[in-house]
N, C-alpha and C. Protein backbone atom coordinates (compact mmCIF):
# COMPACT_ATOMS: atom_id res chain seq x y z
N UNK A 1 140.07 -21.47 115.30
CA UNK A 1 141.50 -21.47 115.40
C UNK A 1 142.09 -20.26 114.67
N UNK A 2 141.41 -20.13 113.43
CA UNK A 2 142.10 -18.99 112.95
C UNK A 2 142.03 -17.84 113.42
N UNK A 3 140.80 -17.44 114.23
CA UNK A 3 140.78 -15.95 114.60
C UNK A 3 141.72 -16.55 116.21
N UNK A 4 141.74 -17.01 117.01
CA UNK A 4 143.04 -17.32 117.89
C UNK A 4 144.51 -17.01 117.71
N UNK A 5 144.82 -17.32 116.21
CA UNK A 5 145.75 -17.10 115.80
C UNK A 5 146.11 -15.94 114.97
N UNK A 6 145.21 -15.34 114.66
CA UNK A 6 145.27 -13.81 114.54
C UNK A 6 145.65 -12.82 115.58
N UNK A 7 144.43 -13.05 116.40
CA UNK A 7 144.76 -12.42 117.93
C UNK A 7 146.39 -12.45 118.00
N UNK A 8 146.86 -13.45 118.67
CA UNK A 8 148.19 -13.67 118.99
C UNK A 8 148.97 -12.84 117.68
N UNK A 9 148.87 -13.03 116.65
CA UNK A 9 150.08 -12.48 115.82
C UNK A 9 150.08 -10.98 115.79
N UNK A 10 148.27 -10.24 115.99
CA UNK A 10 148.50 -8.89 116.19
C UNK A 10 149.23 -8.57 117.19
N UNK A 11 149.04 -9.30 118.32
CA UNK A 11 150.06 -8.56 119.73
C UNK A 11 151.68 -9.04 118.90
N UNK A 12 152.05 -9.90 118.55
CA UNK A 12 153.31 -10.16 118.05
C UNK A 12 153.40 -9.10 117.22
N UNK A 13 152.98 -8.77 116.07
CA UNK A 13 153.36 -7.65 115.34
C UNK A 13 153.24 -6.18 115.98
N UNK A 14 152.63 -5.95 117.23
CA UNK A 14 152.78 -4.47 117.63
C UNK A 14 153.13 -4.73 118.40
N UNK A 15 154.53 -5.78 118.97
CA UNK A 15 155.44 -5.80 119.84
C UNK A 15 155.05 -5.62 121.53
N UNK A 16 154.01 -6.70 121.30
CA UNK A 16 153.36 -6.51 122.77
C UNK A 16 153.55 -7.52 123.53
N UNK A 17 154.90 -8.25 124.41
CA UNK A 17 154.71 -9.29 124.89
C UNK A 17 153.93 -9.57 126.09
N UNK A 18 153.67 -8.65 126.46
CA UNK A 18 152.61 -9.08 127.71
C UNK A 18 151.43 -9.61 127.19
N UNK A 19 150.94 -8.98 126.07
CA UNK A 19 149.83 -9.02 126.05
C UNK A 19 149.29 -10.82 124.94
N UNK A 20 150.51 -10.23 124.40
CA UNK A 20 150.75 -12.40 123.95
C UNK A 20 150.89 -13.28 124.80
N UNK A 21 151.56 -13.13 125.79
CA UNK A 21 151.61 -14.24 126.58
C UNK A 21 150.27 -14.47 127.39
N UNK A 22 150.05 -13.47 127.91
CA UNK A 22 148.43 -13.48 128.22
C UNK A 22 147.34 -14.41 127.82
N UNK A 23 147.66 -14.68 125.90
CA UNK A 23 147.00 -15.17 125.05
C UNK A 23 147.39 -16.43 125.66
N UNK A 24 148.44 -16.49 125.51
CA UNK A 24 149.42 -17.90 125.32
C UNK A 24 148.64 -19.02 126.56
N UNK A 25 148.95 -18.23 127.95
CA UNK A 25 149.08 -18.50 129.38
C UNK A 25 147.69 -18.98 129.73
N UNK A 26 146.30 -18.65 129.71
CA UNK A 26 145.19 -19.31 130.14
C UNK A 26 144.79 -20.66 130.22
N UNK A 27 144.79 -21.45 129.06
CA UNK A 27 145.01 -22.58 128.94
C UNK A 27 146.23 -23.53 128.63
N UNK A 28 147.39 -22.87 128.97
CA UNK A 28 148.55 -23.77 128.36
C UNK A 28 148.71 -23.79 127.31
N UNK A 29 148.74 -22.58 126.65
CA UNK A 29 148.56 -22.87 124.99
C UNK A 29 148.07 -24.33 124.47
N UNK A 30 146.73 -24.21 124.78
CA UNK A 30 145.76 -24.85 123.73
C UNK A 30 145.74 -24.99 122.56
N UNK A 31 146.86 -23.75 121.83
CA UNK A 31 147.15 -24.04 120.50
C UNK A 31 148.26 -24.86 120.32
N UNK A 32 148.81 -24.63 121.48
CA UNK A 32 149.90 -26.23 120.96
C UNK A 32 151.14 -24.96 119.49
N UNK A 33 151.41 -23.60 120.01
CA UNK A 33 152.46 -22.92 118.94
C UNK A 33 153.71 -22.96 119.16
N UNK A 34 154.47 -24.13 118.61
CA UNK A 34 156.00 -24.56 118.30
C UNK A 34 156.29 -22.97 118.73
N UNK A 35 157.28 -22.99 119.35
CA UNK A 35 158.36 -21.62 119.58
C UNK A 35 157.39 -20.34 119.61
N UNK A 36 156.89 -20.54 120.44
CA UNK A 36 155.87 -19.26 121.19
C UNK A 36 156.93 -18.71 122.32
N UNK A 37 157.45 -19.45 122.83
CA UNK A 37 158.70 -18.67 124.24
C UNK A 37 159.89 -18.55 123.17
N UNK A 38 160.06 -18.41 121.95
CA UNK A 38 161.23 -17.62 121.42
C UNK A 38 160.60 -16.71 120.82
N UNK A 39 159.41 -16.58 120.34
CA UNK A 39 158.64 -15.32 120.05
C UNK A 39 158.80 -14.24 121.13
N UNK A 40 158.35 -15.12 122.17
CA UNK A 40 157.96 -13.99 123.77
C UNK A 40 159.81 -13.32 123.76
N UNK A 41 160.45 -14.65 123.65
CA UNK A 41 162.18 -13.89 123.95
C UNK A 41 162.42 -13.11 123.13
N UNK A 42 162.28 -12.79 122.11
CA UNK A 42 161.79 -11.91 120.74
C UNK A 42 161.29 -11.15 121.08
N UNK A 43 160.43 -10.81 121.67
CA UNK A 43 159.92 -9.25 121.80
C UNK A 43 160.25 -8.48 123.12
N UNK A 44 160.87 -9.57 124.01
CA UNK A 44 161.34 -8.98 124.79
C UNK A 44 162.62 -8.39 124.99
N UNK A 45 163.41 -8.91 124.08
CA UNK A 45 164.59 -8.54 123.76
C UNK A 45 164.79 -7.39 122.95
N UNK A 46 164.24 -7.61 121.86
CA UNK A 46 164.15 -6.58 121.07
C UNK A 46 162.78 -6.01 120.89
N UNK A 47 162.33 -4.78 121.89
CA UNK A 47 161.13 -3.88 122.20
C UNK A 47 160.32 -2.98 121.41
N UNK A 48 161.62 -2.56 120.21
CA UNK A 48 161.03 -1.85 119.18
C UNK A 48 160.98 -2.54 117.91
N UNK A 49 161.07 -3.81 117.77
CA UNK A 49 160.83 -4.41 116.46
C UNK A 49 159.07 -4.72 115.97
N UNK A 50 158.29 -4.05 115.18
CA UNK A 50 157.05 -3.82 114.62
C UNK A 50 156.94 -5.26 113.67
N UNK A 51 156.13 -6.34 113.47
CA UNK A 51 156.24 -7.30 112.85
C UNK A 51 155.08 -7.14 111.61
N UNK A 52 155.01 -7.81 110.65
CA UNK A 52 154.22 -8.07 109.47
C UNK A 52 153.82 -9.21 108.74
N UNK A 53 152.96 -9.64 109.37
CA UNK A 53 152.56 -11.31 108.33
C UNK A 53 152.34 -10.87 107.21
N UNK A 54 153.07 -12.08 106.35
CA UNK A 54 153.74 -12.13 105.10
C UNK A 54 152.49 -12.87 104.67
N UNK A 55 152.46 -14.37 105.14
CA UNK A 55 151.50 -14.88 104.98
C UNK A 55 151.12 -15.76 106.32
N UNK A 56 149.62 -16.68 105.58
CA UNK A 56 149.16 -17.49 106.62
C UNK A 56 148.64 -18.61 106.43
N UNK A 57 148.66 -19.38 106.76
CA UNK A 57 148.03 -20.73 106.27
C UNK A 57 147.51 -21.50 107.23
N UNK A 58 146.48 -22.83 106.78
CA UNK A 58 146.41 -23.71 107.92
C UNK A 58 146.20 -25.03 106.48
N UNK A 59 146.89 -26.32 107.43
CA UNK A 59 146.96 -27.66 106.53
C UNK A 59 146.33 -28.22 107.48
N UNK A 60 145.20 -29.20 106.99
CA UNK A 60 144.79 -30.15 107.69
C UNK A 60 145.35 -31.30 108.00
N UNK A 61 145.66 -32.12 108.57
CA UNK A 61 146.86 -33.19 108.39
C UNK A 61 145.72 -34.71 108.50
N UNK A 62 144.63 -34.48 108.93
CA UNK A 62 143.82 -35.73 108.82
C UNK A 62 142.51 -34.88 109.78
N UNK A 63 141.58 -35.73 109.78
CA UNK A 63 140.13 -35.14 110.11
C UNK A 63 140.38 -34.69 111.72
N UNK A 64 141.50 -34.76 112.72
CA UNK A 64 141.07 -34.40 113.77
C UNK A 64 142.22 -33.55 114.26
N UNK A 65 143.10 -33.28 112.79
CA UNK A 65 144.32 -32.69 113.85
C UNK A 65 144.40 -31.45 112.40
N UNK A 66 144.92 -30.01 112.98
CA UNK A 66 145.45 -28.84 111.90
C UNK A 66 146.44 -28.48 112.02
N UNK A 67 147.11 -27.67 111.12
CA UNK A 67 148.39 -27.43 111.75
C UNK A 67 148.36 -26.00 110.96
N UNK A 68 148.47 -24.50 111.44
CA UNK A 68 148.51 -23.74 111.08
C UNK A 68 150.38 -22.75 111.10
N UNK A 69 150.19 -21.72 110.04
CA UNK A 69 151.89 -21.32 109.89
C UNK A 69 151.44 -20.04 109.34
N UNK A 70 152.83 -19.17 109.82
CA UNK A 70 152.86 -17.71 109.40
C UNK A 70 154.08 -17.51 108.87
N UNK A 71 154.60 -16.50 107.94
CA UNK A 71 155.31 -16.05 107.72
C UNK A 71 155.56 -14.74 108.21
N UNK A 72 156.56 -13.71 109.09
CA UNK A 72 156.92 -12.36 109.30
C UNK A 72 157.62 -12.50 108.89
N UNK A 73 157.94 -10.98 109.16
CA UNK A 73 159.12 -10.13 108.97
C UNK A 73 159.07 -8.89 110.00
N UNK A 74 160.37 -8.50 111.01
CA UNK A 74 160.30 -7.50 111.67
C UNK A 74 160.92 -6.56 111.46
N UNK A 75 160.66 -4.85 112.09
CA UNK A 75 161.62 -4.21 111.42
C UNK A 75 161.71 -3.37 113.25
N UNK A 76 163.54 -2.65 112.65
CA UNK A 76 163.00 -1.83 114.16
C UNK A 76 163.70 -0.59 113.93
């Protein structure tokens, strides 16, 4: 999961929405990422904004379920 979710945040931080959604789109997001289509509206809107994870985390919430989180910041 975590390298999945790397992937995706590099294309988010070098302002690549094609290439996130790409990620996103194969399986229906399999990751199951709350507000992934306001990310995508996010970079599509604004084309030159460069992003930066702040941080990253993942909480386990019980033996069969995770729930992972990022912090950015964009600049443009």
């Amino acid at each position: 999961m975590r390298r999945s979710d790397q992937e995706r945040l590099e294309r988010v931080c070098a302002a690549d929405a094609a290439g996130f959604f790409e990620l996103v789109k194969p399986d229906r997001d399999e990751l199951r990422w709350c507000g992934y289509s306001s990310l995508y509206t996010f970079l599509q809107a604004v084309p030159g904004a460069r992003g930066r994870v702040l941080c990253y985390e993942q909480w386990n919430i019980d033996p069969m379920s995770v729930v992972s989180f990022a912090g950015m910041e964009f600049r443009v």
